[in-house]
PDB file of N, CA and C in Angstrom:
ATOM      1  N   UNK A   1       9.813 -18.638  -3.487  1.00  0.00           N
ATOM      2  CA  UNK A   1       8.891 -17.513  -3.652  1.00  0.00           C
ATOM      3  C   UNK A   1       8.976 -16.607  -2.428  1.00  0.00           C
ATOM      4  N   UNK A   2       9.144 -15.644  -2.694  1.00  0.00           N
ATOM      5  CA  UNK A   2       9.648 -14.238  -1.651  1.00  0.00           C
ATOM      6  C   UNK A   2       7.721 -14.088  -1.287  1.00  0.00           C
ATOM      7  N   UNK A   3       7.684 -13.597   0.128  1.00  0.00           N
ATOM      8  CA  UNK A   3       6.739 -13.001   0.930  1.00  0.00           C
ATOM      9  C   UNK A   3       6.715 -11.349   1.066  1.00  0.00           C
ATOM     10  N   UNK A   4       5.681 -10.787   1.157  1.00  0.00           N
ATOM     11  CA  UNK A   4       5.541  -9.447   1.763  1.00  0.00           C
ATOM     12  C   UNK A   4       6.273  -9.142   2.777  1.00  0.00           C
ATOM     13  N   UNK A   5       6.522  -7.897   3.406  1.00  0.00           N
ATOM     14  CA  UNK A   5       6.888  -7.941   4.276  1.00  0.00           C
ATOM     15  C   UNK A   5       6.425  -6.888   5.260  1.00  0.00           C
ATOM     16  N   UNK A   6       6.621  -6.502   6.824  1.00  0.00           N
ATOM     17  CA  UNK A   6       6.237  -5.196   6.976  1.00  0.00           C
ATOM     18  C   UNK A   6       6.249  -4.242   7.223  1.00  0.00           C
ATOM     19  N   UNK A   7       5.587  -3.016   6.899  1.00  0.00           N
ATOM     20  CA  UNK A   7       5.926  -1.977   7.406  1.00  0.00           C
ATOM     21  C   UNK A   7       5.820  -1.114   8.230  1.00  0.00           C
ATOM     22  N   UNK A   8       6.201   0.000   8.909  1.00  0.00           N
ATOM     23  CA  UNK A   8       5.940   0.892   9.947  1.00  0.00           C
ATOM     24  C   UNK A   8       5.280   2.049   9.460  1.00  0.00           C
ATOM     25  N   UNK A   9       4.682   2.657  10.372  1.00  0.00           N
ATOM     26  CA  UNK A   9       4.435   3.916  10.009  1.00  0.00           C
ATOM     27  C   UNK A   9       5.235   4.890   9.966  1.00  0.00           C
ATOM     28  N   UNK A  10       6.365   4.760  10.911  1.00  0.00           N
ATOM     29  CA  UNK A  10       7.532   5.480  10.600  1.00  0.00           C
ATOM     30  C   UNK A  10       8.716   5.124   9.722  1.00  0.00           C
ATOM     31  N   UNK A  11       8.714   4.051   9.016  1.00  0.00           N
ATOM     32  CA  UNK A  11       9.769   3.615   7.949  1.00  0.00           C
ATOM     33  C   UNK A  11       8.537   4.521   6.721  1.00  0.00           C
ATOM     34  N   UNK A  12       7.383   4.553   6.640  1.00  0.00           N
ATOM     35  CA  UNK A  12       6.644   4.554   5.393  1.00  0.00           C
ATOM     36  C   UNK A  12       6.995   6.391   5.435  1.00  0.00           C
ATOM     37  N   UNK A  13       6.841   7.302   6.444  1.00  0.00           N
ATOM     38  CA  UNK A  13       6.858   8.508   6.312  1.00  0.00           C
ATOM     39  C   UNK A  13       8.561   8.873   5.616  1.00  0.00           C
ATOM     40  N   UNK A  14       9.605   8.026   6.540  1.00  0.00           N
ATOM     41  CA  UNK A  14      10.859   8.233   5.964  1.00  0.00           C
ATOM     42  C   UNK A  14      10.936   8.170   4.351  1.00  0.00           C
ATOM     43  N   UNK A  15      10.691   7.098   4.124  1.00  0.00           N
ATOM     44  CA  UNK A  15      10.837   6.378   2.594  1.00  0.00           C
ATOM     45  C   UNK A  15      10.033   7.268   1.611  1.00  0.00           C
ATOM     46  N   UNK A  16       8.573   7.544   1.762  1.00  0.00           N
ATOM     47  CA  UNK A  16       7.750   8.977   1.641  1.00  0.00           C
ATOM     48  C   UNK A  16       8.725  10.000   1.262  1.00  0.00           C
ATOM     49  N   UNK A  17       9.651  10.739   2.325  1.00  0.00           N
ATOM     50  CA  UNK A  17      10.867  11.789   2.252  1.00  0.00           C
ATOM     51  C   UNK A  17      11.470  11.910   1.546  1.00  0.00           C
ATOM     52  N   UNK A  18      11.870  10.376   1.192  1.00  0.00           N
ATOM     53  CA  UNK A  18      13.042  10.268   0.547  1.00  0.00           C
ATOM     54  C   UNK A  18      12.947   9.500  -0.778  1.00  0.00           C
ATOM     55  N   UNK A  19      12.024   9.038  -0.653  1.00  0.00           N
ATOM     56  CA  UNK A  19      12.025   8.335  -2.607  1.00  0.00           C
ATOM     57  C   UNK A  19      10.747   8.282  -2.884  1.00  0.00           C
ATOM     58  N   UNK A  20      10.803   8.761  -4.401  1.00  0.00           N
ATOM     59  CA  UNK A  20       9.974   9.441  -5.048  1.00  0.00           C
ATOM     60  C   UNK A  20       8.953   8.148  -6.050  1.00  0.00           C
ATOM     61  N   UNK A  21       9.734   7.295  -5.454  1.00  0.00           N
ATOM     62  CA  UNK A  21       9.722   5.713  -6.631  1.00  0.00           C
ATOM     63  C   UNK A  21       8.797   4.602  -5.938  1.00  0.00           C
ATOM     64  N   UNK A  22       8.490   5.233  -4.718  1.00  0.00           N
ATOM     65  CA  UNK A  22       7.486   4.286  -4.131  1.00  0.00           C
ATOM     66  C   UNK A  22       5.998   4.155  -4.859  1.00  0.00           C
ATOM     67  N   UNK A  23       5.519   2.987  -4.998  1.00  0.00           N
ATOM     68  CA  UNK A  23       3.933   3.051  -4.996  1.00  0.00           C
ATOM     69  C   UNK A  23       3.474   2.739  -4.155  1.00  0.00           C
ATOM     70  N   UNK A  24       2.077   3.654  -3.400  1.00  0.00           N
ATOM     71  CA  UNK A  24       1.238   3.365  -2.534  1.00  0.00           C
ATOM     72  C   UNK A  24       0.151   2.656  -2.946  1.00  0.00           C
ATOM     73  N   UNK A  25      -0.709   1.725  -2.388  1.00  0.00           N
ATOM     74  CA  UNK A  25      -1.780   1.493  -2.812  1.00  0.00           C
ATOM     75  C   UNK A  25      -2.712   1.436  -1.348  1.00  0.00           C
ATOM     76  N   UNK A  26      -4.521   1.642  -1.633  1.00  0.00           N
ATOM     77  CA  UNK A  26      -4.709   1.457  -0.407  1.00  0.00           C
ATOM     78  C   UNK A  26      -6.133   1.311  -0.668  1.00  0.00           C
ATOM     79  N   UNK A  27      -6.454  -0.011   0.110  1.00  0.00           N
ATOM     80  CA  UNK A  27      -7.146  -0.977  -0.585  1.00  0.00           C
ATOM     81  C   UNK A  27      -8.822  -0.786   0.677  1.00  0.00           C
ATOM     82  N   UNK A  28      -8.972   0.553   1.375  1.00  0.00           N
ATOM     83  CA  UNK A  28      -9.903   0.719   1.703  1.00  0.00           C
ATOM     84  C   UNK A  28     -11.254   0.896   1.028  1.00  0.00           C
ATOM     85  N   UNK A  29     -12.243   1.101   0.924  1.00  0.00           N
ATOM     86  CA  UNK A  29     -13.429   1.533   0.146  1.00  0.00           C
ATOM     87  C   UNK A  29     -13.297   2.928   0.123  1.00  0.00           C
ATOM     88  N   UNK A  30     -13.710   3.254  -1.271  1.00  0.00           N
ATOM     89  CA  UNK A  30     -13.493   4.608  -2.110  1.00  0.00           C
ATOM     90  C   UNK A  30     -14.299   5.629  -1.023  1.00  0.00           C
ATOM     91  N   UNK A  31     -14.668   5.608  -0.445  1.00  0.00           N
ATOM     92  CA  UNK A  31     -15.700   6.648   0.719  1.00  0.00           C
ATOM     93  C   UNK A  31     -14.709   6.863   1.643  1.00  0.00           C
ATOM     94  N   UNK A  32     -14.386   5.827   2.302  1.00  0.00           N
ATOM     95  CA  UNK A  32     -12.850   6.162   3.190  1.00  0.00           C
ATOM     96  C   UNK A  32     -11.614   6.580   2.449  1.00  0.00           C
ATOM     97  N   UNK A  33     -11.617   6.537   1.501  1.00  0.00           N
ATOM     98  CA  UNK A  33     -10.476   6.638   0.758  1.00  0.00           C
ATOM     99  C   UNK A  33     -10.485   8.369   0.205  1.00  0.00           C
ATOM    100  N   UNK A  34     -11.909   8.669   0.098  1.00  0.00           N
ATOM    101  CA  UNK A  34     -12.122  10.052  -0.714  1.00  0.00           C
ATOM    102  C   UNK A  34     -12.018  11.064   0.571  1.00  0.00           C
ATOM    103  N   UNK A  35     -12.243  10.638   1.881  1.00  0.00           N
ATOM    104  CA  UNK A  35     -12.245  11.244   3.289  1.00  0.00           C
ATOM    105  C   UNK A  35     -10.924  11.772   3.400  1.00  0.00           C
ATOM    106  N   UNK A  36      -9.731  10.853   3.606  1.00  0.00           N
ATOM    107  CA  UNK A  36      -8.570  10.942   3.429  1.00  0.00           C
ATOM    108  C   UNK A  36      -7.676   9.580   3.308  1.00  0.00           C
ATOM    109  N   UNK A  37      -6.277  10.218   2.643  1.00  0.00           N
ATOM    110  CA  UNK A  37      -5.140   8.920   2.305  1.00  0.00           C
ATOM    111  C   UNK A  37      -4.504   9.519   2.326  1.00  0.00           C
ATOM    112  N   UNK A  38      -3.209   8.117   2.450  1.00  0.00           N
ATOM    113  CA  UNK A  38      -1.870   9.130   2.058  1.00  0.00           C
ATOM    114  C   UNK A  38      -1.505   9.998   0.863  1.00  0.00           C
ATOM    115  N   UNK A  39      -0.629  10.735   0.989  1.00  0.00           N
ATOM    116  CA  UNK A  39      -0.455  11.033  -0.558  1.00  0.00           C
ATOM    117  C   UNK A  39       0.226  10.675  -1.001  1.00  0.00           C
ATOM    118  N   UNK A  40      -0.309  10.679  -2.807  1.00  0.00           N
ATOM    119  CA  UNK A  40       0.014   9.670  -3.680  1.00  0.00           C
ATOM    120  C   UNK A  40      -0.631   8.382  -3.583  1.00  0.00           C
ATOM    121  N   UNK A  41      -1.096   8.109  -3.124  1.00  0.00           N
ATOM    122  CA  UNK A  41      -2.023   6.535  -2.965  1.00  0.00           C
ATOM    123  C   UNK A  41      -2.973   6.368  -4.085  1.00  0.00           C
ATOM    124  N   UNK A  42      -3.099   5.310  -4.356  1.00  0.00           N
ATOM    125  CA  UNK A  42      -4.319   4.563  -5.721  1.00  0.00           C
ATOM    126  C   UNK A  42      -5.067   3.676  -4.287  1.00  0.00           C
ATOM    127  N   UNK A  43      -6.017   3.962  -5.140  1.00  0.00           N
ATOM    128  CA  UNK A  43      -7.744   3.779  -4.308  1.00  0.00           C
ATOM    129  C   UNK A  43      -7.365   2.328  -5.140  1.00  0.00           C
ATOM    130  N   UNK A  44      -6.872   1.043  -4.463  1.00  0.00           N
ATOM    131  CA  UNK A  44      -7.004  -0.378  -5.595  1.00  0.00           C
ATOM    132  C   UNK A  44      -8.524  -1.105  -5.124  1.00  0.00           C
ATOM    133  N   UNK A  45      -9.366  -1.332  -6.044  1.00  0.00           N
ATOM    134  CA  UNK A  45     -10.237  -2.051  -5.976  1.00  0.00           C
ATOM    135  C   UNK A  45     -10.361  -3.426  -6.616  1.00  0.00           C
ATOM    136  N   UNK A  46     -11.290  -3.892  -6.168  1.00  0.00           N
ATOM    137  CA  UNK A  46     -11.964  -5.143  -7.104  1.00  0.00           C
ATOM    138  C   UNK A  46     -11.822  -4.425  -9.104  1.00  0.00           C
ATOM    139  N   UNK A  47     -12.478  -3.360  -9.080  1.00  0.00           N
ATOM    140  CA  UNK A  47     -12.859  -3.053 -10.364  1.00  0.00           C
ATOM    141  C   UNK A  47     -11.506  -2.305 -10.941  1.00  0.00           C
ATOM    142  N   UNK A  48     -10.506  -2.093 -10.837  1.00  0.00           N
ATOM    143  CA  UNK A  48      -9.149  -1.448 -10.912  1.00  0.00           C
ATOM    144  C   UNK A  48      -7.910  -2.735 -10.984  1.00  0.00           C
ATOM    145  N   UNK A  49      -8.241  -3.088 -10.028  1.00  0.00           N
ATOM    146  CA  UNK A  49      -7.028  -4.011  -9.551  1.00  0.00           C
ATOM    147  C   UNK A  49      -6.289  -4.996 -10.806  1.00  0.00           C
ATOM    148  N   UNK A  50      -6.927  -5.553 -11.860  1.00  0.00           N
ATOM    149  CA  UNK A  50      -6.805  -6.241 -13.172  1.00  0.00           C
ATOM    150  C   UNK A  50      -6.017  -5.261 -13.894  1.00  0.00           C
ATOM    151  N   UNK A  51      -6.038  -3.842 -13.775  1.00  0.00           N
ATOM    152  CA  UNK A  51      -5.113  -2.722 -14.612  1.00  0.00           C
ATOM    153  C   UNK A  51      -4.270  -2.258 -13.855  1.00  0.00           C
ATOM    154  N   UNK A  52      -4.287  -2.029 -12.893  1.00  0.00           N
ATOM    155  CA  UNK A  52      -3.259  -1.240 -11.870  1.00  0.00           C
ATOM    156  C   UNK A  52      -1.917  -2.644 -11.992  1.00  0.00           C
ATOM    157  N   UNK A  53      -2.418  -3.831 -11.879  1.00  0.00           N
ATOM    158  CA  UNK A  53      -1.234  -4.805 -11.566  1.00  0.00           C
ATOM    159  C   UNK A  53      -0.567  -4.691 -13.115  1.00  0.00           C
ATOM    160  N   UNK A  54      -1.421  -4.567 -14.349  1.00  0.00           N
ATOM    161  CA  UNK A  54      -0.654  -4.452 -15.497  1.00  0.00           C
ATOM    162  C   UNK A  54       0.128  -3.316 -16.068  1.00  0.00           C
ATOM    163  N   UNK A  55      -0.368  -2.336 -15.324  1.00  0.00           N
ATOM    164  CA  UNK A  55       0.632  -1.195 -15.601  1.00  0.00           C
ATOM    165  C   UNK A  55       1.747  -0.644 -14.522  1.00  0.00           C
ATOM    166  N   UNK A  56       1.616  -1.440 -13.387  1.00  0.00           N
ATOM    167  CA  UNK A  56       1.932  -0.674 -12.424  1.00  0.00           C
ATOM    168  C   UNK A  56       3.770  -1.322 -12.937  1.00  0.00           C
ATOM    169  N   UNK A  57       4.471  -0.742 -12.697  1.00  0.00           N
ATOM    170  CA  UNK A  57       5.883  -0.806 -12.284  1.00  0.00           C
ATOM    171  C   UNK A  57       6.473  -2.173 -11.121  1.00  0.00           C
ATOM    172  N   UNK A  58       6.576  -3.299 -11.424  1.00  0.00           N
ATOM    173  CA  UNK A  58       6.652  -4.007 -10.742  1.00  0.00           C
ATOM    174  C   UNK A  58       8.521  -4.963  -9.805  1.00  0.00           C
ATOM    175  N   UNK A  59       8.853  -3.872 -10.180  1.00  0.00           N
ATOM    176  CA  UNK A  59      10.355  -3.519  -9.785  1.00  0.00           C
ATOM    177  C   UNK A  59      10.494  -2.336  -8.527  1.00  0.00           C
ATOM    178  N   UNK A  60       9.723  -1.212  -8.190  1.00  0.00           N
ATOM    179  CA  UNK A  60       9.432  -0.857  -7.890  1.00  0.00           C
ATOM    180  C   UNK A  60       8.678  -0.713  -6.202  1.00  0.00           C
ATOM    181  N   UNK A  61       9.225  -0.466  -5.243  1.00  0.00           N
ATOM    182  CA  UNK A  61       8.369  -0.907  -3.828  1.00  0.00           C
ATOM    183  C   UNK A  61       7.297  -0.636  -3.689  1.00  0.00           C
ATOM    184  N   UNK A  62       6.177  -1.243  -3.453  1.00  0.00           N
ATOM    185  CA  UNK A  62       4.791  -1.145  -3.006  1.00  0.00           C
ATOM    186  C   UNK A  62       4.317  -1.074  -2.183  1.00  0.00           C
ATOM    187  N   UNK A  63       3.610  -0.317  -1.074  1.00  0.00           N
ATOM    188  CA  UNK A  63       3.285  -0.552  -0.101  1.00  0.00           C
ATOM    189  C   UNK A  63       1.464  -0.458   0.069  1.00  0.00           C
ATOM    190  N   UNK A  64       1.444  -1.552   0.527  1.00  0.00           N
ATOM    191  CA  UNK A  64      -0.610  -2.135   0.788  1.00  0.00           C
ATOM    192  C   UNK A  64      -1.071  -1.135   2.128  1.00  0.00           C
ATOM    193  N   UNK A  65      -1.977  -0.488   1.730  1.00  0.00           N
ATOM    194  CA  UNK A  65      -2.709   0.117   3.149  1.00  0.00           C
ATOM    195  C   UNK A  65      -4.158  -0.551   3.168  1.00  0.00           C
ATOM    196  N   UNK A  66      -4.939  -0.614   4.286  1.00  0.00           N
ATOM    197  CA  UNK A  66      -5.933  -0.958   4.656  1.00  0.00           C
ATOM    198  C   UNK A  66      -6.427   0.041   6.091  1.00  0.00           C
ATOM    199  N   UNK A  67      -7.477  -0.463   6.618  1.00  0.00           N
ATOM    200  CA  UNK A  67      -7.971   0.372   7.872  1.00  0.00           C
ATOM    201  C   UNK A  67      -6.981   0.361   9.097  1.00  0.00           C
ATOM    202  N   UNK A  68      -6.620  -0.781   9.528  1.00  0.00           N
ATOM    203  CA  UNK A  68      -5.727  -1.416  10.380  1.00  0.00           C
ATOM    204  C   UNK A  68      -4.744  -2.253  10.741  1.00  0.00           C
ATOM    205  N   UNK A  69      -4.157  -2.616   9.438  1.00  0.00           N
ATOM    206  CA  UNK A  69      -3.354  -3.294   8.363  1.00  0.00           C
ATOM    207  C   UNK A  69      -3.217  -4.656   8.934  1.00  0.00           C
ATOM    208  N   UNK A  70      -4.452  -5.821   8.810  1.00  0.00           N
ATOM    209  CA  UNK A  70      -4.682  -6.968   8.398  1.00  0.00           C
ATOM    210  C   UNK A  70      -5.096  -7.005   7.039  1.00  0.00           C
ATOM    211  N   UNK A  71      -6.517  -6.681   7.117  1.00  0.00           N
ATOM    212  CA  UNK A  71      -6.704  -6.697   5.174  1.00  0.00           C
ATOM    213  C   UNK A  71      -5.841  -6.713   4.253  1.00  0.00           C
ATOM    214  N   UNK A  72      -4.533  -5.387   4.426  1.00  0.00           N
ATOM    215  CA  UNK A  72      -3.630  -5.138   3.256  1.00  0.00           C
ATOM    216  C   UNK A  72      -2.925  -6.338   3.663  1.00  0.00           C
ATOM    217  N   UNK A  73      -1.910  -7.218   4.587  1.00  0.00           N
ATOM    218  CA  UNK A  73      -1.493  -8.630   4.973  1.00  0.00           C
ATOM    219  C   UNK A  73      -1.560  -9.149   3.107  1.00  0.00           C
ATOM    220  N   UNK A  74      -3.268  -9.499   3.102  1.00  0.00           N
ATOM    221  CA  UNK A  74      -3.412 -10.721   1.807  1.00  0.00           C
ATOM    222  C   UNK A  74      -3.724 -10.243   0.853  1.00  0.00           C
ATOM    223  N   UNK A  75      -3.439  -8.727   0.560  1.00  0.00           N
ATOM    224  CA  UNK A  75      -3.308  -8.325  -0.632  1.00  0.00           C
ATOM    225  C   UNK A  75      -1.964  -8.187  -0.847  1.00  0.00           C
ATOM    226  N   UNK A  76      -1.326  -7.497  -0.310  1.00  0.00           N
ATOM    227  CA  UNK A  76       0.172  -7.859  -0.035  1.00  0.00           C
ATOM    228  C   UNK A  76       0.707  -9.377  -0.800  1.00  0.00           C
ATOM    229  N   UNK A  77       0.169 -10.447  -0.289  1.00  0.00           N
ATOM    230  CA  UNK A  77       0.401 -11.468  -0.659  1.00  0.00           C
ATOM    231  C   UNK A  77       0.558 -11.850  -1.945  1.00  0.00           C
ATOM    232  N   UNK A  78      -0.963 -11.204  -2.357  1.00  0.00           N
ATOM    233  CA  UNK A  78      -1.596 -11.304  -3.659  1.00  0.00           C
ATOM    234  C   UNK A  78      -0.772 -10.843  -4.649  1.00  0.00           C
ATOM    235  N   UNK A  79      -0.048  -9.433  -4.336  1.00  0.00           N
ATOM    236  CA  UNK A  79       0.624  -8.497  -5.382  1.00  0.00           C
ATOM    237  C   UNK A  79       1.507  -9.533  -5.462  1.00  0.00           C
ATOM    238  N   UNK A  80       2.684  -9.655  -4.455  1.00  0.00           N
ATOM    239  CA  UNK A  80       3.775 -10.675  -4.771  1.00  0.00           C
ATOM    240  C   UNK A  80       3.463 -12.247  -5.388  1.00  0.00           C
ATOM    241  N   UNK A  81       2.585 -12.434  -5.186  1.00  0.00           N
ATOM    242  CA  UNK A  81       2.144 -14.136  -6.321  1.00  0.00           C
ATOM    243  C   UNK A  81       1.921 -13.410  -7.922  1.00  0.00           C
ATOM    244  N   UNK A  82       1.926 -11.898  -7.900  1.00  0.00           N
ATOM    245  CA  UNK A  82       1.748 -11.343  -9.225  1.00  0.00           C
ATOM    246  C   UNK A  82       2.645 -11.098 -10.308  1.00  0.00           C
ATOM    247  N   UNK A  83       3.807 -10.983  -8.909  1.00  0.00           N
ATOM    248  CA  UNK A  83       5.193 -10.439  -9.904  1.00  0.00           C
ATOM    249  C   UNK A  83       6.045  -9.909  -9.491  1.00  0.00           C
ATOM    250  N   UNK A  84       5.364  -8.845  -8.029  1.00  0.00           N
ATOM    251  CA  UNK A  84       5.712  -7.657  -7.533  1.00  0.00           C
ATOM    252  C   UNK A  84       7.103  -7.995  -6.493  1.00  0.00           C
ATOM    253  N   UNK A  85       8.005  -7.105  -7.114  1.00  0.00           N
ATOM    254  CA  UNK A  85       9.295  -7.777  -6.077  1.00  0.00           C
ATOM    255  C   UNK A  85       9.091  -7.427  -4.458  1.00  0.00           C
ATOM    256  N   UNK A  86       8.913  -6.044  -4.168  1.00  0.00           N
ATOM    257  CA  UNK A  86       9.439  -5.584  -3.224  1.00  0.00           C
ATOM    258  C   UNK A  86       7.770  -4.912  -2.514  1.00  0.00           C
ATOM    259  N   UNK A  87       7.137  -5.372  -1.961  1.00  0.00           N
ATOM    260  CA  UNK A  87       5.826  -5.632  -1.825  1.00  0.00           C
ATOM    261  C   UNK A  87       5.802  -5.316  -0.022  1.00  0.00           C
ATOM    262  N   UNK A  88       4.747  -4.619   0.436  1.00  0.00           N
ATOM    263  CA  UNK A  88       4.983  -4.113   2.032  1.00  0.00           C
ATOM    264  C   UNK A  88       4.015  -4.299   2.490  1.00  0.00           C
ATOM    265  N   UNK A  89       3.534  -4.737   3.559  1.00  0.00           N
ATOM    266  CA  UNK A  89       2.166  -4.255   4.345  1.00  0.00           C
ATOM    267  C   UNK A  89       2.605  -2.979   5.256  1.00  0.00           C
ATOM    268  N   UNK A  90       1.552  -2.168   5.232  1.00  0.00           N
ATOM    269  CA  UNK A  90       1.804  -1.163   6.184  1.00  0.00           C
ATOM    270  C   UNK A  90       1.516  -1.634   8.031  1.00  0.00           C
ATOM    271  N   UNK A  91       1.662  -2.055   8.475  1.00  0.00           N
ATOM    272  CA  UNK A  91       1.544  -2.263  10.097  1.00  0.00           C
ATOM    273  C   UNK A  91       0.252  -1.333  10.792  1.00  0.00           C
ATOM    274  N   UNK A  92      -0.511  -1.372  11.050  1.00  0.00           N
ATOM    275  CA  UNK A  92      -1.886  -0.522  12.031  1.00  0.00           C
ATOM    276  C   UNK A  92      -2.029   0.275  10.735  1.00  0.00           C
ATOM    277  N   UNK A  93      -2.153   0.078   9.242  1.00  0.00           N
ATOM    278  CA  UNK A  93      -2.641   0.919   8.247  1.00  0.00           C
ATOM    279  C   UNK A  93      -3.315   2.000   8.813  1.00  0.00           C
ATOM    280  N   UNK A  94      -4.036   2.088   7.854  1.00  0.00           N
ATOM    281  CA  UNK A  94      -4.500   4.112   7.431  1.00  0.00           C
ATOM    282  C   UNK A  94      -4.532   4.787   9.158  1.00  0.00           C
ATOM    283  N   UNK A  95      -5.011   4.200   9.426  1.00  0.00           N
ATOM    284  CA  UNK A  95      -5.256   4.820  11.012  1.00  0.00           C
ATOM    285  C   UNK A  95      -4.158   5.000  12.095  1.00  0.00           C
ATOM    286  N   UNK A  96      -2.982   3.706  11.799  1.00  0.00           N
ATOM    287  CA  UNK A  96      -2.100   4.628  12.197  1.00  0.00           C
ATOM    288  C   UNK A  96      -1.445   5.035  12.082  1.00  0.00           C
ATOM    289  N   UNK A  97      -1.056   5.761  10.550  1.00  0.00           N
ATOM    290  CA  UNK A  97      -0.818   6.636   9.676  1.00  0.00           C
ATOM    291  C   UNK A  97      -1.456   7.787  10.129  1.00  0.00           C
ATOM    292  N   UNK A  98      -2.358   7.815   9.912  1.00  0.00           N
ATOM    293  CA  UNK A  98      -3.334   8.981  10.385  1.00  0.00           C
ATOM    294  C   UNK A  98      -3.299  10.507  11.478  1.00  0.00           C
ATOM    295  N   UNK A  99      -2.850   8.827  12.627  1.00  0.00           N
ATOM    296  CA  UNK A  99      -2.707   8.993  14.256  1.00  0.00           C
ATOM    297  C   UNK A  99      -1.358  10.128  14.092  1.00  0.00           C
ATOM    298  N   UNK A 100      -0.692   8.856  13.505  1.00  0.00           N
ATOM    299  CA  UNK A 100       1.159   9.727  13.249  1.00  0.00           C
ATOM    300  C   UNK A 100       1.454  10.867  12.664  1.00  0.00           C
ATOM    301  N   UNK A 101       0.217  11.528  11.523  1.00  0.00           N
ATOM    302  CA  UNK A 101       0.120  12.724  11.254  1.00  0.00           C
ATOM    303  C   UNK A 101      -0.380  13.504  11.294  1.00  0.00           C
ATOM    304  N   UNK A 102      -1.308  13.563  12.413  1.00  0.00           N
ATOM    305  CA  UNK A 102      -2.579  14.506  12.865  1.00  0.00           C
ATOM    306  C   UNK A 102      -1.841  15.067  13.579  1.00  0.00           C
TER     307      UNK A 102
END
């Protein structure tokens, strides 16, 4: 069984650039999430998360955001015990994402 793995903030902006085939997900609370995200990102919740894993494209790279990217870590996990091949944590999530594009 394959693990998550992780990511940078600067591999995520490249890959961003350049392929159109990524899914973001980002697993903050919808208040932080409505403030700002990346773009293209799904707000995944508790109340979502049961449909997003059934429709989502699971061939496809994923990458987990969170505040400071521990949280996304065991969702990360989670996606790949789901199905998901190619599954990412983002490294210092949303914030230092954020940092890198302010």
């Amino acid at each position: 069984m394959s693990n998550f793995q992780h990511f940078s903030v600067n591999q995520l902006i490249q890959l961003a650039q350049t392929n159109s085939d990524i899914q973001i997900v980002d697993i903050r609370d919808a208040t932080s999430f409505a403030s700002g995200h990346v773009q293209g990102a799904v707000n995944l919740n508790n109340e979502n998360l049961a449909n997003y894993v059934a429709e989502a494209d699971m061939d496809k790279p994923i990458i987990v955001i969170c505040y400071h990217g521990i949280s996304s870590q065991g969702a990360a996990q989670y996606l790949v015990e789901q199905g998901f091949d190619d599954v990412y944590s983002l490294d210092g999530g949303y914030q230092a994402w954020h940092e890198a594009n302010a």
